[in-house]
PDB file of N, CA and C in Angstrom:
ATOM      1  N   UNK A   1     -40.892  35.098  40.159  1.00  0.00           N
ATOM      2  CA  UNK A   1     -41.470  34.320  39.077  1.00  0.00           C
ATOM      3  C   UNK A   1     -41.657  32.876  39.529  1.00  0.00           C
ATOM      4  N   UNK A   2     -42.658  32.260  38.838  1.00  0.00           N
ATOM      5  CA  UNK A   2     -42.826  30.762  39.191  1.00  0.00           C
ATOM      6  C   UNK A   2     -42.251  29.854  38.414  1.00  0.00           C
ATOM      7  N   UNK A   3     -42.632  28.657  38.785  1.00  0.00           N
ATOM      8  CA  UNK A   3     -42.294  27.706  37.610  1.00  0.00           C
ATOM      9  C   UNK A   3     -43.646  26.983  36.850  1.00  0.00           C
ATOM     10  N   UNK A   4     -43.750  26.233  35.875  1.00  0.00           N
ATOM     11  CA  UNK A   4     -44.868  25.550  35.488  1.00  0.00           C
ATOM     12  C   UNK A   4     -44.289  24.547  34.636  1.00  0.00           C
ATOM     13  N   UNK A   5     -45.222  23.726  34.194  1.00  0.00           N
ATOM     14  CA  UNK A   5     -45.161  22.885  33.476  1.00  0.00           C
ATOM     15  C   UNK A   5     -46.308  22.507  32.873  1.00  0.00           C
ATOM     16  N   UNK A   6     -46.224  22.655  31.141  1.00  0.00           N
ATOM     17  CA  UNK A   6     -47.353  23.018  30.174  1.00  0.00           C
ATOM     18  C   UNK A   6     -47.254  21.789  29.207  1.00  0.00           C
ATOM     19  N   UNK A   7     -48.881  21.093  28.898  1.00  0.00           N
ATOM     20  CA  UNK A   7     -48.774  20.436  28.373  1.00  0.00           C
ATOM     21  C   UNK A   7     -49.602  20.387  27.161  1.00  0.00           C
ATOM     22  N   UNK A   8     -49.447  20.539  25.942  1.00  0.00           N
ATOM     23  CA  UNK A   8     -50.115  20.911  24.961  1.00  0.00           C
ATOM     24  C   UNK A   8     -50.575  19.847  24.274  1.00  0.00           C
ATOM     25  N   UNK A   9     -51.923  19.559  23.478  1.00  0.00           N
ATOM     26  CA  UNK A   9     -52.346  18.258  22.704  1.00  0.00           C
ATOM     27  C   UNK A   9     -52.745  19.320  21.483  1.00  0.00           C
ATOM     28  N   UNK A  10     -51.730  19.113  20.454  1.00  0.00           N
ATOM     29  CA  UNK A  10     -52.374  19.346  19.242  1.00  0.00           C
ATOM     30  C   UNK A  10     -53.344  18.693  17.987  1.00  0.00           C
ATOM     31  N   UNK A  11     -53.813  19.513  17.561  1.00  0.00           N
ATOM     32  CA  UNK A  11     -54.654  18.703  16.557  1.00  0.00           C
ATOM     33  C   UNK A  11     -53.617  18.051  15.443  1.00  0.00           C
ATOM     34  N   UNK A  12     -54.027  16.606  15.357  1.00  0.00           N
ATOM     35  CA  UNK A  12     -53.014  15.917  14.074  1.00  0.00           C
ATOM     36  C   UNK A  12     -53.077  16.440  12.794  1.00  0.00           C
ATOM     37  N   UNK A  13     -53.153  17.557  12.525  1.00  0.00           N
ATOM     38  CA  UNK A  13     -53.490  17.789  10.691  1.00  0.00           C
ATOM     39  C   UNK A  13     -52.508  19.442  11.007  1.00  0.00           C
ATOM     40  N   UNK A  14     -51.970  19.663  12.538  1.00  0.00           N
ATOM     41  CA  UNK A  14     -51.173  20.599  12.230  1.00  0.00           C
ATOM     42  C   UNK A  14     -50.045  20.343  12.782  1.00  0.00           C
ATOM     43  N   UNK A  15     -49.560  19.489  12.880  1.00  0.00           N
ATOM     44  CA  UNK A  15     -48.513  18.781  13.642  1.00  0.00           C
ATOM     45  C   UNK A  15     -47.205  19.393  12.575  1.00  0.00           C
ATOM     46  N   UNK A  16     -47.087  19.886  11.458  1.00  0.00           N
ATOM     47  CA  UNK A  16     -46.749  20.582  10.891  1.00  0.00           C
ATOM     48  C   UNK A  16     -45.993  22.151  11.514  1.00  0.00           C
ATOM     49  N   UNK A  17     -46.904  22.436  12.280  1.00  0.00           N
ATOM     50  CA  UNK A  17     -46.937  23.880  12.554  1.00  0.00           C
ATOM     51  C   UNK A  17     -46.416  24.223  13.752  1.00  0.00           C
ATOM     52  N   UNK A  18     -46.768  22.897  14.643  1.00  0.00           N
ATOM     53  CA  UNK A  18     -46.117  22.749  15.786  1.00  0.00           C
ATOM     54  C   UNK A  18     -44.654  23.738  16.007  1.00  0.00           C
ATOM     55  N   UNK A  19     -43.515  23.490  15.531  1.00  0.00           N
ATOM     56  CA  UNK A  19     -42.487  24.363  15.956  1.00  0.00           C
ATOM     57  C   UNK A  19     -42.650  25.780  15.676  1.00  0.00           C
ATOM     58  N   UNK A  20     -44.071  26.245  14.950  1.00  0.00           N
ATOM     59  CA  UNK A  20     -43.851  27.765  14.906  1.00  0.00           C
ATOM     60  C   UNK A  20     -44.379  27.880  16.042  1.00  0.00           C
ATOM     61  N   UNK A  21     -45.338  27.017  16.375  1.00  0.00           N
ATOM     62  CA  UNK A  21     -46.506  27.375  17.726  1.00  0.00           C
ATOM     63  C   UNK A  21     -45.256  27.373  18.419  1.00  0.00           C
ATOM     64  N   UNK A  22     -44.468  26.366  18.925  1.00  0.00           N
ATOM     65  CA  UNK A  22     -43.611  26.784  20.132  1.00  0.00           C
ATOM     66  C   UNK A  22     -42.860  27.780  20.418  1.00  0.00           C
ATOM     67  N   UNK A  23     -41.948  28.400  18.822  1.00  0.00           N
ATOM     68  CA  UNK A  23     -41.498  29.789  18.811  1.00  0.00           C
ATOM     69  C   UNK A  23     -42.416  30.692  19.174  1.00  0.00           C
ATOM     70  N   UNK A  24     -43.422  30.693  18.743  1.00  0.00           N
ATOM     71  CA  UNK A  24     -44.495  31.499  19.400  1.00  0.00           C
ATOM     72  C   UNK A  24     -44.922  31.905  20.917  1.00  0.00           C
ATOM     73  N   UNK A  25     -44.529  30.549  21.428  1.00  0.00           N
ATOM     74  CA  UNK A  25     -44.690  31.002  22.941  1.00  0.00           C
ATOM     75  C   UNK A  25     -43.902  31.429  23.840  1.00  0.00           C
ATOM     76  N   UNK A  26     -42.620  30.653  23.063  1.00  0.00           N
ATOM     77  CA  UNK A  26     -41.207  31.109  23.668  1.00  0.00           C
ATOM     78  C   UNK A  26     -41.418  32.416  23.392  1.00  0.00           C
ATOM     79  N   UNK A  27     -41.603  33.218  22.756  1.00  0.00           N
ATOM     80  CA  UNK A  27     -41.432  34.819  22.333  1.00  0.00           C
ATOM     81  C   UNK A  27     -42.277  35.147  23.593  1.00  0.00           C
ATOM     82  N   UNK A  28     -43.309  34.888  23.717  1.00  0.00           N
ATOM     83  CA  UNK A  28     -44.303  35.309  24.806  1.00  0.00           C
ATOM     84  C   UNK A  28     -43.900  35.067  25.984  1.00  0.00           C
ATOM     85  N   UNK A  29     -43.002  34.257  26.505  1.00  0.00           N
ATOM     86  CA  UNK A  29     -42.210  33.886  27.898  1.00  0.00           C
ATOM     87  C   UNK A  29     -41.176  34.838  27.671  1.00  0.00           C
ATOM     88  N   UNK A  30     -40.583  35.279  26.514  1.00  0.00           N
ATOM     89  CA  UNK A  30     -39.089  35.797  26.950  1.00  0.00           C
ATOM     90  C   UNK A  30     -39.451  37.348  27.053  1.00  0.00           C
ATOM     91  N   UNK A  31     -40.398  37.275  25.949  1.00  0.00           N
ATOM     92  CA  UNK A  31     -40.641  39.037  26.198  1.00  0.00           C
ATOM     93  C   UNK A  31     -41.060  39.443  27.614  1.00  0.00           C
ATOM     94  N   UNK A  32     -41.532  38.431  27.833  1.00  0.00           N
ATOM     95  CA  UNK A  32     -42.115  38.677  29.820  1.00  0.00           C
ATOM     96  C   UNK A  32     -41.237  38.616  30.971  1.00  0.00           C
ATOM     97  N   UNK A  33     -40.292  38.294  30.418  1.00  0.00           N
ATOM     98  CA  UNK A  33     -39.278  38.553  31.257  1.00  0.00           C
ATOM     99  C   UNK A  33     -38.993  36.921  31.517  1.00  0.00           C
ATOM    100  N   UNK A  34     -39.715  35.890  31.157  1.00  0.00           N
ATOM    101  CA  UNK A  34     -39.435  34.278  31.909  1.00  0.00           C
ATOM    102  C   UNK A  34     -38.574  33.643  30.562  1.00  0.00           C
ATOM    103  N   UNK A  35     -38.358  32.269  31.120  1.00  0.00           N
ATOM    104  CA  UNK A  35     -37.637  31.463  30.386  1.00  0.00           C
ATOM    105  C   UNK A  35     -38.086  30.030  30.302  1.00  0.00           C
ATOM    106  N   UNK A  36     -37.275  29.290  29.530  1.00  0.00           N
ATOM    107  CA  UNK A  36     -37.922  28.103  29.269  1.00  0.00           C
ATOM    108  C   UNK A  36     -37.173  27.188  29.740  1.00  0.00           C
ATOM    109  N   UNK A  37     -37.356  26.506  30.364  1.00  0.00           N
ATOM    110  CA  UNK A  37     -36.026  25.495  30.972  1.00  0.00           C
ATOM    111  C   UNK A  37     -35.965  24.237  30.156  1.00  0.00           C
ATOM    112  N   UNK A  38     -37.403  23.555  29.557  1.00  0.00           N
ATOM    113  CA  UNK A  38     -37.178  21.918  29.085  1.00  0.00           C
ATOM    114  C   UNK A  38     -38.195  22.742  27.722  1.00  0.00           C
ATOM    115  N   UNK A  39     -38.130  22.105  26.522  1.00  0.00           N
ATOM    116  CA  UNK A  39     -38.944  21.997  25.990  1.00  0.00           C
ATOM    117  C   UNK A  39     -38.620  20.645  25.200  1.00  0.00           C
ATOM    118  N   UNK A  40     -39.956  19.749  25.166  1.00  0.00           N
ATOM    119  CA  UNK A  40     -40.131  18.185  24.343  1.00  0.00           C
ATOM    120  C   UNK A  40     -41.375  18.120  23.219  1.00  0.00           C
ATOM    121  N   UNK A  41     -40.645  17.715  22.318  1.00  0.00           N
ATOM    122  CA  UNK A  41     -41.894  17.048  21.307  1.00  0.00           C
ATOM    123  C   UNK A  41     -42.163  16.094  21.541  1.00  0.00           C
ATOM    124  N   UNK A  42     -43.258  15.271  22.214  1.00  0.00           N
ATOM    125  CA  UNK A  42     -43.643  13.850  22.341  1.00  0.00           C
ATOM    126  C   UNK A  42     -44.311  13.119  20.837  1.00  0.00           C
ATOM    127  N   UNK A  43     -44.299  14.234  20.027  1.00  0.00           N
ATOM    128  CA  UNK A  43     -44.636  13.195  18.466  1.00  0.00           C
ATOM    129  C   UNK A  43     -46.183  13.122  18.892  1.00  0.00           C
ATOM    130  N   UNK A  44     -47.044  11.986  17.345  1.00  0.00           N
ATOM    131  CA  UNK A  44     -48.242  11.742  17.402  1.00  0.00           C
ATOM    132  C   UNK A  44     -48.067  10.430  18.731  1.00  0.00           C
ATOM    133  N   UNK A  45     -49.353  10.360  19.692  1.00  0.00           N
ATOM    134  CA  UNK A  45     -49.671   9.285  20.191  1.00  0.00           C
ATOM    135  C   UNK A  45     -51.301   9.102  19.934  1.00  0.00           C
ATOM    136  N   UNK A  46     -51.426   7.610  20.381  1.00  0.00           N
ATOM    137  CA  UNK A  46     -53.004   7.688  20.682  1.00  0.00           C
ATOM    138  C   UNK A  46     -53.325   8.552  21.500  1.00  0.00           C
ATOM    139  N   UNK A  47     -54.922   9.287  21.663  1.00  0.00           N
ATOM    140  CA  UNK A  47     -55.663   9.593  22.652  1.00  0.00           C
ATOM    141  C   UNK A  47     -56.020   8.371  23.529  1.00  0.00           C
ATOM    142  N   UNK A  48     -56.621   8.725  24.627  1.00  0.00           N
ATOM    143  CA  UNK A  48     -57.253   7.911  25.606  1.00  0.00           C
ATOM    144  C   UNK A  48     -58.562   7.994  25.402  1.00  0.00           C
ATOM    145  N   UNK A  49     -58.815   8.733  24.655  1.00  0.00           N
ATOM    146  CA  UNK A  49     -60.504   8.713  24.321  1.00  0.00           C
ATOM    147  C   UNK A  49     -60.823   9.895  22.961  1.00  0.00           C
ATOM    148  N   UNK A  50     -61.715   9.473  21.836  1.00  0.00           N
ATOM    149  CA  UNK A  50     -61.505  10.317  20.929  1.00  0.00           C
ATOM    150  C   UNK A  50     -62.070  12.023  21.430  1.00  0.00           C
ATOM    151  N   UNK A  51     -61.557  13.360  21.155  1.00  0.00           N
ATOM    152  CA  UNK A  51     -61.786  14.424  20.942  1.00  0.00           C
ATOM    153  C   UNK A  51     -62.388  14.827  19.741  1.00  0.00           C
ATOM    154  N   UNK A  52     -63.703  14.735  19.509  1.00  0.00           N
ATOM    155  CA  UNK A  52     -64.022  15.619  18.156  1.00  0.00           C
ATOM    156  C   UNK A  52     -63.928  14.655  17.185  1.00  0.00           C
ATOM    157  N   UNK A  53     -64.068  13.357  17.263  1.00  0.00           N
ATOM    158  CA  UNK A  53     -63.956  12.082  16.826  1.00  0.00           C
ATOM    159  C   UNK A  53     -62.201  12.111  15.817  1.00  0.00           C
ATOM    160  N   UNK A  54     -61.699  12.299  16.752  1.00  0.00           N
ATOM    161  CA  UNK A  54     -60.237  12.749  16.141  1.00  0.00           C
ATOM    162  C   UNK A  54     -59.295  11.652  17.613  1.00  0.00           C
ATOM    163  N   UNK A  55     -58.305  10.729  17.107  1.00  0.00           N
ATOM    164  CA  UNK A  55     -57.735   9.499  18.035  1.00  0.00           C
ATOM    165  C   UNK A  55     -56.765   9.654  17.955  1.00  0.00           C
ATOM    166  N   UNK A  56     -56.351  10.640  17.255  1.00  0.00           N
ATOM    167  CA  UNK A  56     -54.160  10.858  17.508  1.00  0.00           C
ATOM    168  C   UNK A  56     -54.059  12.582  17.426  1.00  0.00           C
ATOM    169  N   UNK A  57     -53.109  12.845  18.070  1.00  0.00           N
ATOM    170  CA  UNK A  57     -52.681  14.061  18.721  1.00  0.00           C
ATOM    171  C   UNK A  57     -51.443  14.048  18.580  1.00  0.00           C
ATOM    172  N   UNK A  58     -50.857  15.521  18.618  1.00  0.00           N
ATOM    173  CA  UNK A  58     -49.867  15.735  18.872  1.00  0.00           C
ATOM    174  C   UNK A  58     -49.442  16.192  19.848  1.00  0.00           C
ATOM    175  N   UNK A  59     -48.188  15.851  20.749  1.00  0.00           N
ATOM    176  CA  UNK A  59     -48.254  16.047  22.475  1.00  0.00           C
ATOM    177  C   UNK A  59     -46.951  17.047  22.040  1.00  0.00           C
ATOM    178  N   UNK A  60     -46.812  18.166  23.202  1.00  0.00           N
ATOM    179  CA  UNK A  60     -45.653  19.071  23.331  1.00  0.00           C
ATOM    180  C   UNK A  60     -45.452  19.170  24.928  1.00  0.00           C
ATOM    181  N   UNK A  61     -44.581  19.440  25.153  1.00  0.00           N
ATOM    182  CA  UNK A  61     -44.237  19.821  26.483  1.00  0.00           C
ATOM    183  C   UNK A  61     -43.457  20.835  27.367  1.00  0.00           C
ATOM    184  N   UNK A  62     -43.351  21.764  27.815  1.00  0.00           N
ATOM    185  CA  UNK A  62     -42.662  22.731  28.158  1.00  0.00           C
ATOM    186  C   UNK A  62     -42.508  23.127  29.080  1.00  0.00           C
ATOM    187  N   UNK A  63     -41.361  23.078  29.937  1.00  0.00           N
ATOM    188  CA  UNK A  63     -41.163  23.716  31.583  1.00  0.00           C
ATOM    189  C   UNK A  63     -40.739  25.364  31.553  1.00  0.00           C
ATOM    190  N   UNK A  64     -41.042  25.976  32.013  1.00  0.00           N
ATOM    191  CA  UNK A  64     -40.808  27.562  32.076  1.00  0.00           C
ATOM    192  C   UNK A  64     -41.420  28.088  33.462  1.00  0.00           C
ATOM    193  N   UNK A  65     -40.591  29.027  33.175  1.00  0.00           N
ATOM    194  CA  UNK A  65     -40.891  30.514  34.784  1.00  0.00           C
ATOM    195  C   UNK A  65     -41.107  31.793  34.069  1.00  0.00           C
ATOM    196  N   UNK A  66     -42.109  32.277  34.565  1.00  0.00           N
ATOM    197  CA  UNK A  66     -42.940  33.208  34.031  1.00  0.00           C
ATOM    198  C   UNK A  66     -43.689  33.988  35.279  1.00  0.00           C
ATOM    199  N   UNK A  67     -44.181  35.172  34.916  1.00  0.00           N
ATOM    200  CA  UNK A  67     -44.904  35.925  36.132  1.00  0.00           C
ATOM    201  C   UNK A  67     -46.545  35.616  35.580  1.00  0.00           C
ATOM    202  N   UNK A  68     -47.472  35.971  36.505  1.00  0.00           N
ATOM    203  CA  UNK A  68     -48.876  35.844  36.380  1.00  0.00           C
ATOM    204  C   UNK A  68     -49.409  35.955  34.936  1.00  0.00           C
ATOM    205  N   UNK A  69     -49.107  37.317  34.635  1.00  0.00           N
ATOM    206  CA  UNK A  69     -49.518  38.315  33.505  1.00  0.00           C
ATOM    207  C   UNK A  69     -49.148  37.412  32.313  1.00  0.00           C
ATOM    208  N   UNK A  70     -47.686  36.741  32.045  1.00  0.00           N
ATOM    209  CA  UNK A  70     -47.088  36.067  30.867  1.00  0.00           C
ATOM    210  C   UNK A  70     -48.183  34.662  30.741  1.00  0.00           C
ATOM    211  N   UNK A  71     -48.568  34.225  32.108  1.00  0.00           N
ATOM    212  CA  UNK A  71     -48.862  32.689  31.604  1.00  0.00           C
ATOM    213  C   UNK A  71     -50.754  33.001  31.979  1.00  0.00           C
ATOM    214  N   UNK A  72     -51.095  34.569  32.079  1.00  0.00           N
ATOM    215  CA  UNK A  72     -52.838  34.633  31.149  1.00  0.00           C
ATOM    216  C   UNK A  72     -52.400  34.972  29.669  1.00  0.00           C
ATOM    217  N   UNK A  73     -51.479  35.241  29.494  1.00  0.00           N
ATOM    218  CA  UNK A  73     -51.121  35.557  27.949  1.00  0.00           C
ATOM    219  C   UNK A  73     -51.049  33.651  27.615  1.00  0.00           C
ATOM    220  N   UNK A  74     -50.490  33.043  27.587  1.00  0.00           N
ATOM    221  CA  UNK A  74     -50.252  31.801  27.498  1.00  0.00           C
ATOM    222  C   UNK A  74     -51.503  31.289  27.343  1.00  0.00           C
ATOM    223  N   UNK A  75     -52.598  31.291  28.608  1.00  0.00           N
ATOM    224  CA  UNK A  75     -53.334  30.338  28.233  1.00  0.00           C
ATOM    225  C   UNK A  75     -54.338  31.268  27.556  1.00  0.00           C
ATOM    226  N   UNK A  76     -54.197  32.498  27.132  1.00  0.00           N
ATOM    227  CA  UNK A  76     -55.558  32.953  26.376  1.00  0.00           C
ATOM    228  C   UNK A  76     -55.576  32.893  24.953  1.00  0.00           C
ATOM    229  N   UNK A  77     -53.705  32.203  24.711  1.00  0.00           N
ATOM    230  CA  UNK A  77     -53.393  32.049  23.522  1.00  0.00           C
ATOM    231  C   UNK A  77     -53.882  30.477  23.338  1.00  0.00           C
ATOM    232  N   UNK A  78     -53.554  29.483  24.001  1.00  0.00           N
ATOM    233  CA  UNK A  78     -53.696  28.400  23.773  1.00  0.00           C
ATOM    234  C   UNK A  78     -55.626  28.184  24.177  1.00  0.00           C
ATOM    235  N   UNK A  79     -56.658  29.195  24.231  1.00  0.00           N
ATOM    236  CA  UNK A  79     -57.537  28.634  24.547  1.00  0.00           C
ATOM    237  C   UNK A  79     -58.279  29.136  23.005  1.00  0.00           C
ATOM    238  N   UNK A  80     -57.981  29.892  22.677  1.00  0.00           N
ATOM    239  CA  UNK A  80     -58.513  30.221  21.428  1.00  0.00           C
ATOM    240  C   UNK A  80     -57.582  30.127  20.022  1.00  0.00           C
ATOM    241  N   UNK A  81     -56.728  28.978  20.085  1.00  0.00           N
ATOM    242  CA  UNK A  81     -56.121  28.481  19.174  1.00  0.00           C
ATOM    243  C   UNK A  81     -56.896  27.275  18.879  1.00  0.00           C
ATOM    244  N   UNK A  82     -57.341  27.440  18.028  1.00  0.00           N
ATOM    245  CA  UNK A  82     -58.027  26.044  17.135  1.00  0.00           C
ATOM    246  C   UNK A  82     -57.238  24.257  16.852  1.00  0.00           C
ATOM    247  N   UNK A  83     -55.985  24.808  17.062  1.00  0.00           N
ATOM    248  CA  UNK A  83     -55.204  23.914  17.038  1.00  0.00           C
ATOM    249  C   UNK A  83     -54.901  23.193  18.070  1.00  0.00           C
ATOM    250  N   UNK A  84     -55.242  23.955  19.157  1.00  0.00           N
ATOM    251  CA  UNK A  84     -54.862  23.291  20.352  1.00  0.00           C
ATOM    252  C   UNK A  84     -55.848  22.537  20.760  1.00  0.00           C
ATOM    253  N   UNK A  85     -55.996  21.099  21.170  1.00  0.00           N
ATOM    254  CA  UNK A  85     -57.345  20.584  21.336  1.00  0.00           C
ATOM    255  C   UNK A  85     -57.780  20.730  23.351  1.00  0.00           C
ATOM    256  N   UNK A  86     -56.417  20.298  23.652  1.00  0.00           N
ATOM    257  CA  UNK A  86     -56.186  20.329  25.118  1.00  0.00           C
ATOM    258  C   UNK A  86     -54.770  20.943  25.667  1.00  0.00           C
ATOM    259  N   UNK A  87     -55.127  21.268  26.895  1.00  0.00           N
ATOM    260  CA  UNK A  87     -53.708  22.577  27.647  1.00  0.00           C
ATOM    261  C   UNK A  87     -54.138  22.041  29.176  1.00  0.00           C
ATOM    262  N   UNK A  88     -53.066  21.851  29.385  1.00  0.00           N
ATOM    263  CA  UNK A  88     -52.490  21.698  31.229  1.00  0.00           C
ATOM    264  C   UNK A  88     -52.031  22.104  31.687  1.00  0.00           C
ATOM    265  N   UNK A  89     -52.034  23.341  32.361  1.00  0.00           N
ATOM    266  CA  UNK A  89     -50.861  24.033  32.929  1.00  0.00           C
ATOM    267  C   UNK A  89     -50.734  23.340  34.910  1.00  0.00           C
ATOM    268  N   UNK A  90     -49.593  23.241  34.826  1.00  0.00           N
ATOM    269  CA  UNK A  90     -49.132  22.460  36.339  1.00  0.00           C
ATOM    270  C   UNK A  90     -48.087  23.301  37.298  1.00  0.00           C
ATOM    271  N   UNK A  91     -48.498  24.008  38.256  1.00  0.00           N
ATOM    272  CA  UNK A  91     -47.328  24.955  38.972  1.00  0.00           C
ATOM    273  C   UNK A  91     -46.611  24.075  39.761  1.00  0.00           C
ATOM    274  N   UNK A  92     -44.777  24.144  39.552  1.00  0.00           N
ATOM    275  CA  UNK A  92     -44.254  23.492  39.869  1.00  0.00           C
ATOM    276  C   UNK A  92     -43.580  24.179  41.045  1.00  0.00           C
ATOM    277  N   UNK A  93     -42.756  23.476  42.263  1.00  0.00           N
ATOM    278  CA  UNK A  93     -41.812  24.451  43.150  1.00  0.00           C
ATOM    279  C   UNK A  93     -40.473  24.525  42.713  1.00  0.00           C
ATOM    280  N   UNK A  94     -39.900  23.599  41.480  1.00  0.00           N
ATOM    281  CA  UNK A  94     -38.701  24.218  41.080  1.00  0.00           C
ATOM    282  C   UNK A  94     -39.255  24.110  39.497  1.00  0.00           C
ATOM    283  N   UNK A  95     -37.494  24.372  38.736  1.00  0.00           N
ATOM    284  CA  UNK A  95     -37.205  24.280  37.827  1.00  0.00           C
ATOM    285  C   UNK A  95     -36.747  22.495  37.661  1.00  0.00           C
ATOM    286  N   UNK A  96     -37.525  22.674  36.219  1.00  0.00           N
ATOM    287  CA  UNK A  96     -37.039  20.880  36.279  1.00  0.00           C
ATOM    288  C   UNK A  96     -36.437  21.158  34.588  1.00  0.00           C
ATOM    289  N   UNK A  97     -35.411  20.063  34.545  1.00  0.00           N
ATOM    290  CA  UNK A  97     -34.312  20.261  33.030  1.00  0.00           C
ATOM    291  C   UNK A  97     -33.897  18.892  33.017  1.00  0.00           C
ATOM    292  N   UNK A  98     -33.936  17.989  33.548  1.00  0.00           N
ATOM    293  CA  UNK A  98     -34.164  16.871  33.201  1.00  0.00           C
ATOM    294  C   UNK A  98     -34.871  16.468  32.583  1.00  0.00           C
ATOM    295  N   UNK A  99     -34.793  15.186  30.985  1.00  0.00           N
ATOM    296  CA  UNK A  99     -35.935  14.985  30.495  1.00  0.00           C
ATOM    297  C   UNK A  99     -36.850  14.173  31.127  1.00  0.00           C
ATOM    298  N   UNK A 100     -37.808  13.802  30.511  1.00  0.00           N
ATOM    299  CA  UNK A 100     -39.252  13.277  31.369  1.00  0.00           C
ATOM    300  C   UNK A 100     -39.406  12.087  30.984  1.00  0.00           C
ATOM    301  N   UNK A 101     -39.957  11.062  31.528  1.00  0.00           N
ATOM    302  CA  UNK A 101     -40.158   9.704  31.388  1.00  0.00           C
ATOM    303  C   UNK A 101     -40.408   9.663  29.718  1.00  0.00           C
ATOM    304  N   UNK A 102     -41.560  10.521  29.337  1.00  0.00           N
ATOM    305  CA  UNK A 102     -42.070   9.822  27.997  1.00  0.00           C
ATOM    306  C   UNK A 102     -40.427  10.305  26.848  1.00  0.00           C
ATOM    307  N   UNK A 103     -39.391  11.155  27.057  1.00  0.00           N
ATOM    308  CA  UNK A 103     -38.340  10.688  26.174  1.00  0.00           C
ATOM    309  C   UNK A 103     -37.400   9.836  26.554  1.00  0.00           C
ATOM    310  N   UNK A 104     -37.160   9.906  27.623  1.00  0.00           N
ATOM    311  CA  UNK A 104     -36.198   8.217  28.176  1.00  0.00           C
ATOM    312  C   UNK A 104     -37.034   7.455  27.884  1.00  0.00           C
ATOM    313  N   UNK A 105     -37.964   7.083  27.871  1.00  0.00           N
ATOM    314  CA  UNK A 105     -38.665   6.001  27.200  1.00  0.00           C
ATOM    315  C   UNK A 105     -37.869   5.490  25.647  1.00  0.00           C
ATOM    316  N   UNK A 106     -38.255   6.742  24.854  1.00  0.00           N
ATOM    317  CA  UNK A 106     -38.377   6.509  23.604  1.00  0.00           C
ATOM    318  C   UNK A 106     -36.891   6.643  23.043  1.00  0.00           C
ATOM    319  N   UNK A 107     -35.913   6.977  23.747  1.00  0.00           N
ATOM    320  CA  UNK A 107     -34.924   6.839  23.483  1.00  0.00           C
ATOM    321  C   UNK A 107     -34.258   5.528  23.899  1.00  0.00           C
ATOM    322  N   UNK A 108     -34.804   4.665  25.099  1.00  0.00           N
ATOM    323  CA  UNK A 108     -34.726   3.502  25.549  1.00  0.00           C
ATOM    324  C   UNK A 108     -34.634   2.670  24.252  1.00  0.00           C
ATOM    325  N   UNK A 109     -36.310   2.860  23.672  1.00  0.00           N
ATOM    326  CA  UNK A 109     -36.764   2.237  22.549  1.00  0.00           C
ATOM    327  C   UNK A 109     -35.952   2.026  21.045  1.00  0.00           C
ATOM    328  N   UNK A 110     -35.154   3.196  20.596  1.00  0.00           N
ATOM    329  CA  UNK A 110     -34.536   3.847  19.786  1.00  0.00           C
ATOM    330  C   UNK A 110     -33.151   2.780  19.816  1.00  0.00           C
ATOM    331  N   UNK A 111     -32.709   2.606  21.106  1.00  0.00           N
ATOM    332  CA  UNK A 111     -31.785   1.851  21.688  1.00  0.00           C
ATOM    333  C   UNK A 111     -31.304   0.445  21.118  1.00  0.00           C
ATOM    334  N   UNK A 112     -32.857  -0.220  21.513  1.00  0.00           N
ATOM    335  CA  UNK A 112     -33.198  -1.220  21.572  1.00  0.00           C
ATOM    336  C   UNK A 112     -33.515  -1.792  20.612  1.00  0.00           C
ATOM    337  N   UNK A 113     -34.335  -1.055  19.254  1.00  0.00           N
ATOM    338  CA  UNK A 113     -34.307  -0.946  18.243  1.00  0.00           C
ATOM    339  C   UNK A 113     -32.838  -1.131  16.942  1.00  0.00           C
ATOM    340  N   UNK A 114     -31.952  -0.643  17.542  1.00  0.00           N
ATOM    341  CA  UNK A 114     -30.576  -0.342  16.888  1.00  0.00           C
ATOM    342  C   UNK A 114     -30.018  -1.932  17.005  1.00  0.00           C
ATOM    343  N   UNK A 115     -29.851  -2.117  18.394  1.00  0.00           N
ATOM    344  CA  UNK A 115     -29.175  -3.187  18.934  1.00  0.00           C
ATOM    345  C   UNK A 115     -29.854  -4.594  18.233  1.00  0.00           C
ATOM    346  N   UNK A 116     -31.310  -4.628  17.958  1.00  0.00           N
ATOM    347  CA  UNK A 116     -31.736  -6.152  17.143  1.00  0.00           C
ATOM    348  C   UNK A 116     -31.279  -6.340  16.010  1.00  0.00           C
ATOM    349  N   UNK A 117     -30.414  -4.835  15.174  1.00  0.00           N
ATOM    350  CA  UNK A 117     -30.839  -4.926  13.682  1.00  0.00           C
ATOM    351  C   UNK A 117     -29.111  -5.766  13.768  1.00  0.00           C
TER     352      UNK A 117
END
């Protein structure tokens, strides 16, 4: 099995729905035999450029190992999900479980935030 790293941009009006979508995929990795090593909600951010004249998104993120077959299931789910505006899939050579810059960031922030009040 490989590794990857998946990056999902949801549409802002279902940002709502988001954690079923992720149970959703997790089911589709585990039934395949793979697993999930990181999963992150990055929350609404700006876009870098509007989609569909639409300027905030919802970002997800997910590291997993999966065989071929699990991650065309993956992206044939995320290509004909309406919700999904954009998908990245990135093959990695390990497993990564460390979090990722954009939540040390925001936990930095969270920090820093506490400490002025």
């Amino acid at each position: 099995m490989r590794h990857y790293e998946i990056t999902l941009i949801v549409h802002p009006d279902q940002s709502s729905q988001v954690t079923t979508m992720t149970e959703k995929y997790k089911e589709i990795i585990t039934t395949g035999g793979g697993g999930v090593h990181r999963e992150e909600d990055w929350g609404r951010k700006h876009l870098a450029y509007p989609i569909n004249k639409i300027y905030k998104a919802h970002y997800l993120m997910m590291n997993i190992e999966c065989d071929k077959e699990t991650l065309d299931k993956l992206n044939y789910n995320f290509r004909f999900n309406d919700a999904v505006l954009r998908n990245l899939i990135i093959s990695k050579s390990k497993a990564i479980t460390t979090p990722s810059i954009m939540m040390t960031n925001t936990e930095e922030e969270k920090e820093k935030a506490t400490t002025k009040k």
